[in-house]
N, C-alpha and C. Protein backbone atom coordinates (compact mmCIF):
# COMPACT_ATOMS: atom_id res chain seq x y z
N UNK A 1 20.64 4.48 2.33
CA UNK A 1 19.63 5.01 3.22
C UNK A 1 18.83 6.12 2.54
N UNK A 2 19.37 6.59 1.82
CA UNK A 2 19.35 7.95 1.01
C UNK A 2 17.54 7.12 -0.50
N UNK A 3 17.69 5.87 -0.43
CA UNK A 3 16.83 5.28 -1.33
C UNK A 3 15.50 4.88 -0.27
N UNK A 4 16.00 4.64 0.67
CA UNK A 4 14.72 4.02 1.68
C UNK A 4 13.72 5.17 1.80
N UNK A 5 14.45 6.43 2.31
CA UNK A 5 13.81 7.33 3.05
C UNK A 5 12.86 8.27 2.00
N UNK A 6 13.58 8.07 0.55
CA UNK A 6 12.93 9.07 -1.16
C UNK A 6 11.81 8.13 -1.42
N UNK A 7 12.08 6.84 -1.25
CA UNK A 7 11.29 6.16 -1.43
C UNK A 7 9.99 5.58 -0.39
N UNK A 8 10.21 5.97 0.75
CA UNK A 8 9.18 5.66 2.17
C UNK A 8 8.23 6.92 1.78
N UNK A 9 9.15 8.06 1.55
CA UNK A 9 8.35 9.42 1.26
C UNK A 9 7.27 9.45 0.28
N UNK A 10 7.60 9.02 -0.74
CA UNK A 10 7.12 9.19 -2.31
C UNK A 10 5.87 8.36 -2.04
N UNK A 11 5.91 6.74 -1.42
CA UNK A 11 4.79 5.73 -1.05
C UNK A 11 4.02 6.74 -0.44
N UNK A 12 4.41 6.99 0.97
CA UNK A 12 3.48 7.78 1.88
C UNK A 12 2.62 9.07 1.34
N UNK A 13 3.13 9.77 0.60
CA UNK A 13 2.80 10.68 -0.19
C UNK A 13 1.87 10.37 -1.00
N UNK A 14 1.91 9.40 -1.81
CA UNK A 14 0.84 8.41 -2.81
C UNK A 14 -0.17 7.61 -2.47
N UNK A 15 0.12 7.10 -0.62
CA UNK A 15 -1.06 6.65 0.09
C UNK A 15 -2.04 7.88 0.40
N UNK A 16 -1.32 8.47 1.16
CA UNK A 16 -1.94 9.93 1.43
C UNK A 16 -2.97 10.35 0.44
N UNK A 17 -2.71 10.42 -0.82
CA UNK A 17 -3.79 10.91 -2.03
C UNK A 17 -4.98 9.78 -1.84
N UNK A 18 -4.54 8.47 -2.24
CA UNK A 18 -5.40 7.57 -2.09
C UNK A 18 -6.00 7.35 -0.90
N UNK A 19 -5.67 7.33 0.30
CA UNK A 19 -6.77 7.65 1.30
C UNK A 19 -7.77 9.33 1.15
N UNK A 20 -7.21 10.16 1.19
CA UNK A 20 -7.71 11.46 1.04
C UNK A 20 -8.38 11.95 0.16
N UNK A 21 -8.50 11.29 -1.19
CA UNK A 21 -8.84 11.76 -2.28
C UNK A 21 -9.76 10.92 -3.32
N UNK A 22 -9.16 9.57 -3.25
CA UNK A 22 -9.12 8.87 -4.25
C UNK A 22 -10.11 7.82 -4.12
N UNK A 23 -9.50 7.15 -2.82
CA UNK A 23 -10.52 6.10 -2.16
C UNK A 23 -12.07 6.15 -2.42
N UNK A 24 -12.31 7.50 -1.79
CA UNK A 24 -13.89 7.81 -1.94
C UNK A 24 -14.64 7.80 -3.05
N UNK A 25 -13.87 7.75 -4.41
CA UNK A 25 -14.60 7.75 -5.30
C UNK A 25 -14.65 6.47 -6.33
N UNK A 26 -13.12 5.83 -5.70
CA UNK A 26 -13.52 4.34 -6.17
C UNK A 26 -14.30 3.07 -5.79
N UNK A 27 -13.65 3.53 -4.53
CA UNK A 27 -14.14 2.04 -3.25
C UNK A 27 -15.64 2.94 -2.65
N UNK A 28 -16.00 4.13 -2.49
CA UNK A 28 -16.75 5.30 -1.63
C UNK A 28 -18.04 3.49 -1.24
N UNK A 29 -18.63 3.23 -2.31
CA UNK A 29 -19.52 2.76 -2.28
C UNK A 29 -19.53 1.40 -1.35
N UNK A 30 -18.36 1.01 -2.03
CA UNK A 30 -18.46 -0.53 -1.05
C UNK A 30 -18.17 0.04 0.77
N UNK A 31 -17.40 1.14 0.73
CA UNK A 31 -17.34 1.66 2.01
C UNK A 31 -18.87 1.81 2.45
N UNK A 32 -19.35 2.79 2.44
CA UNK A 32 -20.64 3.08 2.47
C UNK A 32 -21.47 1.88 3.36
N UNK A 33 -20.97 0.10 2.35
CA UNK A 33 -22.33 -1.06 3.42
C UNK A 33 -21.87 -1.44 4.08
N UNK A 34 -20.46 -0.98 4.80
CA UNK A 34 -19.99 -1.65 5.91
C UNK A 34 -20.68 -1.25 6.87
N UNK A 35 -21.28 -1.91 8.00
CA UNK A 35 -21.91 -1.14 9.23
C UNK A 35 -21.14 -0.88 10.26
N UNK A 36 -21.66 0.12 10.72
CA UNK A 36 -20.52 1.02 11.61
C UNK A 36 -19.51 1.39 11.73
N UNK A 37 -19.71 1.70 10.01
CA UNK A 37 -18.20 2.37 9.60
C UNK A 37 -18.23 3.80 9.92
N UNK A 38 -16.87 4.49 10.18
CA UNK A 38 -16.80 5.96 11.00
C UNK A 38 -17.02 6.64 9.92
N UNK A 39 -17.56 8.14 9.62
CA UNK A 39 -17.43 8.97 8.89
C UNK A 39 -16.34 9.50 8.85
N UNK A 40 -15.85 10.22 9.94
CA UNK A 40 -14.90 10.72 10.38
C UNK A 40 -14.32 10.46 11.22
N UNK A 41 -12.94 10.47 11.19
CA UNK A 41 -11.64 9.93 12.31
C UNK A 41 -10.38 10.67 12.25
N UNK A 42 -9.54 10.71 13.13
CA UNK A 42 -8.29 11.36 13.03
C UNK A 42 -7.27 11.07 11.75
N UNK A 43 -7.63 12.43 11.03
CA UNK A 43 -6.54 12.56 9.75
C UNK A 43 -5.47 11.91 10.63
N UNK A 44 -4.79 12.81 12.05
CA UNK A 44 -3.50 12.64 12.30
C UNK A 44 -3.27 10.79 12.74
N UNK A 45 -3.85 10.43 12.81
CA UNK A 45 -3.95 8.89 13.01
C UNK A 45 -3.75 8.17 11.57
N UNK A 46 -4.43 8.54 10.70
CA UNK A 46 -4.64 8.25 9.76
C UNK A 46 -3.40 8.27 8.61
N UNK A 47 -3.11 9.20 8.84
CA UNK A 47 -1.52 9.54 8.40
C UNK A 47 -0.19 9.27 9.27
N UNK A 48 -0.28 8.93 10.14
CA UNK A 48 0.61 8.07 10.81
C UNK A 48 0.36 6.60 10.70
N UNK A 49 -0.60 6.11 10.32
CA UNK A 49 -0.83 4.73 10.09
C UNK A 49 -0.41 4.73 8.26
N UNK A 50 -0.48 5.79 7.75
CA UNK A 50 0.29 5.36 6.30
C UNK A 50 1.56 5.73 6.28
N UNK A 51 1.86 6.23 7.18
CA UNK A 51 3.36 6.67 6.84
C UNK A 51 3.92 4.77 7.43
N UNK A 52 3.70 4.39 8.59
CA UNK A 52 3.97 2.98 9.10
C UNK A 52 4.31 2.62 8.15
N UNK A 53 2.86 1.96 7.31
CA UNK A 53 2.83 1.56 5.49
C UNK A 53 3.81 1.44 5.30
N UNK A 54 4.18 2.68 4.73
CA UNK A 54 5.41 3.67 3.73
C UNK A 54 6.54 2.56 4.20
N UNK A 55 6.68 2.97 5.33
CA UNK A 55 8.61 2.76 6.07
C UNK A 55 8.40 1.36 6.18
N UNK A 56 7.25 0.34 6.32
CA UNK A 56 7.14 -1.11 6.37
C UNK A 56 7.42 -1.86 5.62
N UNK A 57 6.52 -1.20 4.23
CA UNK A 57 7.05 -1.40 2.65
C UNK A 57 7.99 -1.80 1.96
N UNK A 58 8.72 -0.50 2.57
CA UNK A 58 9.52 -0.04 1.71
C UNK A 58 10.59 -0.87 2.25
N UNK A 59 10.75 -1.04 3.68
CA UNK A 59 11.48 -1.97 4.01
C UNK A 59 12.03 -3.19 3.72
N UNK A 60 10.87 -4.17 3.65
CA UNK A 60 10.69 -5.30 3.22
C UNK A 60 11.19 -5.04 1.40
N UNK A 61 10.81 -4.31 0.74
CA UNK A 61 11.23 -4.09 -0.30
C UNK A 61 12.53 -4.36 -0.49
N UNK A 62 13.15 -3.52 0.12
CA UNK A 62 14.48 -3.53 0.59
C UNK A 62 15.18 -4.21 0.57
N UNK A 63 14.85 -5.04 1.71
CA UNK A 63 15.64 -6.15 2.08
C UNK A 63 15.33 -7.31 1.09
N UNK A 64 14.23 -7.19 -0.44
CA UNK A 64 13.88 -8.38 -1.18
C UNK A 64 14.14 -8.04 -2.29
N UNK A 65 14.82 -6.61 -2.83
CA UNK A 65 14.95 -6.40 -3.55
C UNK A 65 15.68 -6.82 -5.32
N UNK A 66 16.61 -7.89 -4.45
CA UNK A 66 17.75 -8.78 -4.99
C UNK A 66 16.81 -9.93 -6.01
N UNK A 67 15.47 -10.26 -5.00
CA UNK A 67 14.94 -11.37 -5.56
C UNK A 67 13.56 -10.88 -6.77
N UNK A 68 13.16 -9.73 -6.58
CA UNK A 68 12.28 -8.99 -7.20
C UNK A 68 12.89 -8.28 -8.55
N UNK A 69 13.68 -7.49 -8.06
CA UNK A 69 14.52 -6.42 -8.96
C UNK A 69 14.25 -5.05 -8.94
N UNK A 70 15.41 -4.55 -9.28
CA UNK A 70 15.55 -3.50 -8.49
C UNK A 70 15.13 -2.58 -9.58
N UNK A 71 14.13 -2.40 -10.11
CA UNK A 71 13.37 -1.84 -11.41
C UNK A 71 11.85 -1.68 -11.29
N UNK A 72 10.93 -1.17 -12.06
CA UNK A 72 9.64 -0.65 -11.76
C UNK A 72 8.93 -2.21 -11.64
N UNK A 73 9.29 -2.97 -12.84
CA UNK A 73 8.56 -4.40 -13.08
C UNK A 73 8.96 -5.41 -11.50
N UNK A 74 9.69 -5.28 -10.98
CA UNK A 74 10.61 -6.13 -9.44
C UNK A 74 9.09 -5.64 -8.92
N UNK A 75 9.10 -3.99 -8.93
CA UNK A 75 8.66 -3.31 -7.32
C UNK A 75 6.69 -3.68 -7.47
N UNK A 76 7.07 -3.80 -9.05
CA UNK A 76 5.20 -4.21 -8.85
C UNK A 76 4.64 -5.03 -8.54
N UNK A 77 6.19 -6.46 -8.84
CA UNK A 77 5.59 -7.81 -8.73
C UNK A 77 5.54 -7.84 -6.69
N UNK A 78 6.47 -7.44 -6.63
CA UNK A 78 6.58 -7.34 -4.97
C UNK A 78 5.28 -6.79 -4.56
N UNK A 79 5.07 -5.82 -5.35
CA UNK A 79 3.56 -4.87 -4.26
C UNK A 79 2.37 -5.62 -4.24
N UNK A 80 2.08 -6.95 -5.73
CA UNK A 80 1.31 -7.69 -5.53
C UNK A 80 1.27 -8.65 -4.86
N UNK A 81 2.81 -9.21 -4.61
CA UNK A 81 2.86 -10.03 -2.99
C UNK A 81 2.44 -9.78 -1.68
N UNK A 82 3.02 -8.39 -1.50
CA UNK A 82 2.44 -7.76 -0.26
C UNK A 82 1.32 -7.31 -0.14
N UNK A 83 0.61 -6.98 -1.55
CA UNK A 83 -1.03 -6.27 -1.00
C UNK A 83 -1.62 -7.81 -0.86
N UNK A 84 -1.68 -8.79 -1.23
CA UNK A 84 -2.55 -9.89 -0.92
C UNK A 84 -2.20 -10.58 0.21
N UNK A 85 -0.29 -10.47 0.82
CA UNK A 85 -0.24 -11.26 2.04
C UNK A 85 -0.89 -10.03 3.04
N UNK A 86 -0.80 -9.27 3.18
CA UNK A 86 -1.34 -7.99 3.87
C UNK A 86 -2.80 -7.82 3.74
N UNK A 87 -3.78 -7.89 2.66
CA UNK A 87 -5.00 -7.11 2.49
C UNK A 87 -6.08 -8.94 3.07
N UNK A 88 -5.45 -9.40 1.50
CA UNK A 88 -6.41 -10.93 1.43
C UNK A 88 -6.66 -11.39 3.10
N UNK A 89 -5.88 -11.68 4.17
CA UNK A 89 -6.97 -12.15 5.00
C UNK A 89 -7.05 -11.40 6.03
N UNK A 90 -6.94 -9.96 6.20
CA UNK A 90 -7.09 -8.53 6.41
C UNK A 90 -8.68 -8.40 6.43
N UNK A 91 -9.41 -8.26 4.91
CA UNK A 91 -10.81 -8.36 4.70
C UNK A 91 -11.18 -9.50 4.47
N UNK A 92 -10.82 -10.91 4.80
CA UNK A 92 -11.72 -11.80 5.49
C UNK A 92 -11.93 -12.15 6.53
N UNK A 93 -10.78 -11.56 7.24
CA UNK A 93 -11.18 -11.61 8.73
C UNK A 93 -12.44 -11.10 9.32
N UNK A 94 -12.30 -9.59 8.52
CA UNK A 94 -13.86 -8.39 8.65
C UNK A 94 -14.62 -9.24 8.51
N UNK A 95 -14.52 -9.63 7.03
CA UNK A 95 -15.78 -10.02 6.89
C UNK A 95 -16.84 -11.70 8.04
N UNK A 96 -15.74 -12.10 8.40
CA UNK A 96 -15.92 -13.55 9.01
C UNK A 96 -16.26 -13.31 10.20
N UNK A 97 -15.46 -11.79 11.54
CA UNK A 97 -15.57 -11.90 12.03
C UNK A 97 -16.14 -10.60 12.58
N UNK A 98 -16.30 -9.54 11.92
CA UNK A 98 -17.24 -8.92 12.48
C UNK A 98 -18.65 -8.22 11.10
N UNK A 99 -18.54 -9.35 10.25
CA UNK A 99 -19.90 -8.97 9.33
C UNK A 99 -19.84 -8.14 8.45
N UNK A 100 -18.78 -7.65 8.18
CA UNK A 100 -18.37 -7.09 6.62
C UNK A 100 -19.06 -7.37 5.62
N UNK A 101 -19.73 -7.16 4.85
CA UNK A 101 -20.49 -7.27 3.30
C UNK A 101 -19.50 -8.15 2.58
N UNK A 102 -19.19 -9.81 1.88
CA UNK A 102 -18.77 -10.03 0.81
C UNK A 102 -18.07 -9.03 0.09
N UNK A 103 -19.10 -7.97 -0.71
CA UNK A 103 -18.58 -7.69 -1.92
C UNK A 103 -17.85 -6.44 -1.04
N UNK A 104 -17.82 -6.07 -0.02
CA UNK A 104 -17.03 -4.75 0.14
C UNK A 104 -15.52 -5.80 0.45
N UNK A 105 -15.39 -6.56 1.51
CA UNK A 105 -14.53 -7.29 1.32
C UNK A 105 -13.39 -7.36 0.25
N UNK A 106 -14.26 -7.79 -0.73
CA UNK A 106 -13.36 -8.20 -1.83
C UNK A 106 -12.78 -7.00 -2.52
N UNK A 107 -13.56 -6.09 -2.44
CA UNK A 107 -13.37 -5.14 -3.52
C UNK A 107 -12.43 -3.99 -2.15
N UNK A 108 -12.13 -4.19 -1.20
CA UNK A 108 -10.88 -3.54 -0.48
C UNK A 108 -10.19 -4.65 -1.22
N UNK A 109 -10.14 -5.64 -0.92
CA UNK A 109 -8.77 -6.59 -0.99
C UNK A 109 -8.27 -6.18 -2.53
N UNK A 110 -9.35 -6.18 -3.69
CA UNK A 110 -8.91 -5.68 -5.28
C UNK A 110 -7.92 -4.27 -5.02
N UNK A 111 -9.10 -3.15 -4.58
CA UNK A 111 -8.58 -2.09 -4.24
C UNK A 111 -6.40 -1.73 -3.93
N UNK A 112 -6.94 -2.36 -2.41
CA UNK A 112 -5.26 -2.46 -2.12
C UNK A 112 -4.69 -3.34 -2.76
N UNK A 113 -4.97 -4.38 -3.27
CA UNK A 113 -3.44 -4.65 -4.27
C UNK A 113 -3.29 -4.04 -5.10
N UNK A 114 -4.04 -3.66 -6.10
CA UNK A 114 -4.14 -2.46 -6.61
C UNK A 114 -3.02 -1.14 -6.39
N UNK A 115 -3.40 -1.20 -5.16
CA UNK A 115 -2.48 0.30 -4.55
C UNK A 115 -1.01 0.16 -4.65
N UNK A 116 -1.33 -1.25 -3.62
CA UNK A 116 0.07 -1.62 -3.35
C UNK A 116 0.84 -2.63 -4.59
N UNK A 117 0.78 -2.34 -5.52
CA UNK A 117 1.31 -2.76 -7.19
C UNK A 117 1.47 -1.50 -7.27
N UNK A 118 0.94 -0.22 -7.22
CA UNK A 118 1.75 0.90 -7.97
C UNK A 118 2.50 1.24 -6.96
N UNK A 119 2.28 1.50 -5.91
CA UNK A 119 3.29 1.91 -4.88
C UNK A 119 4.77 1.17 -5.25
N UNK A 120 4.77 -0.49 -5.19
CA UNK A 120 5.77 -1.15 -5.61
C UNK A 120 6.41 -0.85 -6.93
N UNK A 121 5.21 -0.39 -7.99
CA UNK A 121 6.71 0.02 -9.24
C UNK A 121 6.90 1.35 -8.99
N UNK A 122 6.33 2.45 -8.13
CA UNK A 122 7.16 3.47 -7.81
C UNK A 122 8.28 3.52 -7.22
N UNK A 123 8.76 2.85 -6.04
CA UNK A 123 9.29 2.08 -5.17
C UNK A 123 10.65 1.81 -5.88
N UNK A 124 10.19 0.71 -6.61
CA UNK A 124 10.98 0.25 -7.75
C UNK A 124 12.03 0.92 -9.00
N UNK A 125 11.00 1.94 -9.19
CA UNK A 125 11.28 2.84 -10.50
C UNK A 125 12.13 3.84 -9.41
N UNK A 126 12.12 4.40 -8.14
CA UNK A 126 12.39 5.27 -7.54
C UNK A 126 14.37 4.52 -7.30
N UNK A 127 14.28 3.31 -6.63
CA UNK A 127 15.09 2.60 -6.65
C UNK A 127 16.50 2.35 -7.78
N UNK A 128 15.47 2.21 -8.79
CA UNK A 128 16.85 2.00 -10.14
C UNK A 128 17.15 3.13 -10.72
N UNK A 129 15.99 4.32 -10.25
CA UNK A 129 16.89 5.74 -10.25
C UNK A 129 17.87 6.30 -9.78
N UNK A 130 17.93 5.88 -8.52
CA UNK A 130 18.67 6.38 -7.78
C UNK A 130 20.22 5.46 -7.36
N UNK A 131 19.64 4.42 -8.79
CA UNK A 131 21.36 3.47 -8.61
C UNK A 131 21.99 3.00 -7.95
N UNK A 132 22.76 2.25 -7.93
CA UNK A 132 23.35 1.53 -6.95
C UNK A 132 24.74 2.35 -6.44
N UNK A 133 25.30 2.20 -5.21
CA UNK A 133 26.73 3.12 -4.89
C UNK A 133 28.04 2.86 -6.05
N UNK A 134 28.48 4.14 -6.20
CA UNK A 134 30.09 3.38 -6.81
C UNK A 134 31.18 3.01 -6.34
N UNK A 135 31.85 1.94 -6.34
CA UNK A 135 32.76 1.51 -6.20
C UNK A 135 33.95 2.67 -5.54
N UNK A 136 34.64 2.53 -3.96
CA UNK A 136 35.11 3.86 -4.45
C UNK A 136 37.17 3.30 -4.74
């Protein structure tokens, strides 16, 4: 439990930058042609919707860990599973069903797998740090 919770933290912590910080200066633009996109919205929303993330993640991680591996290379290949079953028809839905721009579309969907590949070899790397129990 002691791996879920270092590791839910560390994600959430690393989304946190990337929404707050980071986003804006990679994606800022494709954000920008979405129409009627908010300027501003509740940080505290906002950070409770990544912490979700975090503990969802990390979960599923978790419980797949056996088949991935329990190492930085497992947690990345996993994060590229999950950012595309998660993102890919996420932003085509936008785009199909309420008029999203193509290229912003795509370039969230690049974006978050993206994210969610490093999150997964942190995840990962956080994981085979913290070892498996010993025998007692």
């Amino acid at each position: 439990m002691k791996k879920y919770f270092a590791a839910s933290l560390a994600m959430w912590v690393l989304v946190l930058v990337w929404d707050n910080f980071l986003s804006g200066m990679f994606i800022g633009s494709a954000m920008s042609a979405i129409p009627g996109a908010v300027e501003s919205f509740s940080k505290f929303y906002e950070s409770l919707g990544d912490l979700f993330v975090a503990l969802v993640f990390v979960a599923l991680y978790a419980r797949t860990r056996s088949i991935f591996g329990e190492n930085p290379g497992g947690g990345a290949t996993y994060g590229v599973y999950a950012g595309l079953l998660g993102n890919f028809p996420t932003w085509l839905f936008m785009t199909v069903y309420f008029g999203w721009p193509y290229k912003s579309a795509w370039t969230l969907t690049i974006a978050m797998v993206c994210l969610m590949t490093v999150c997964g070899a942190m995840v990962g790397a956080i994981y085979k740090a913290m070892g498996s129990p010993k025998a007692a």
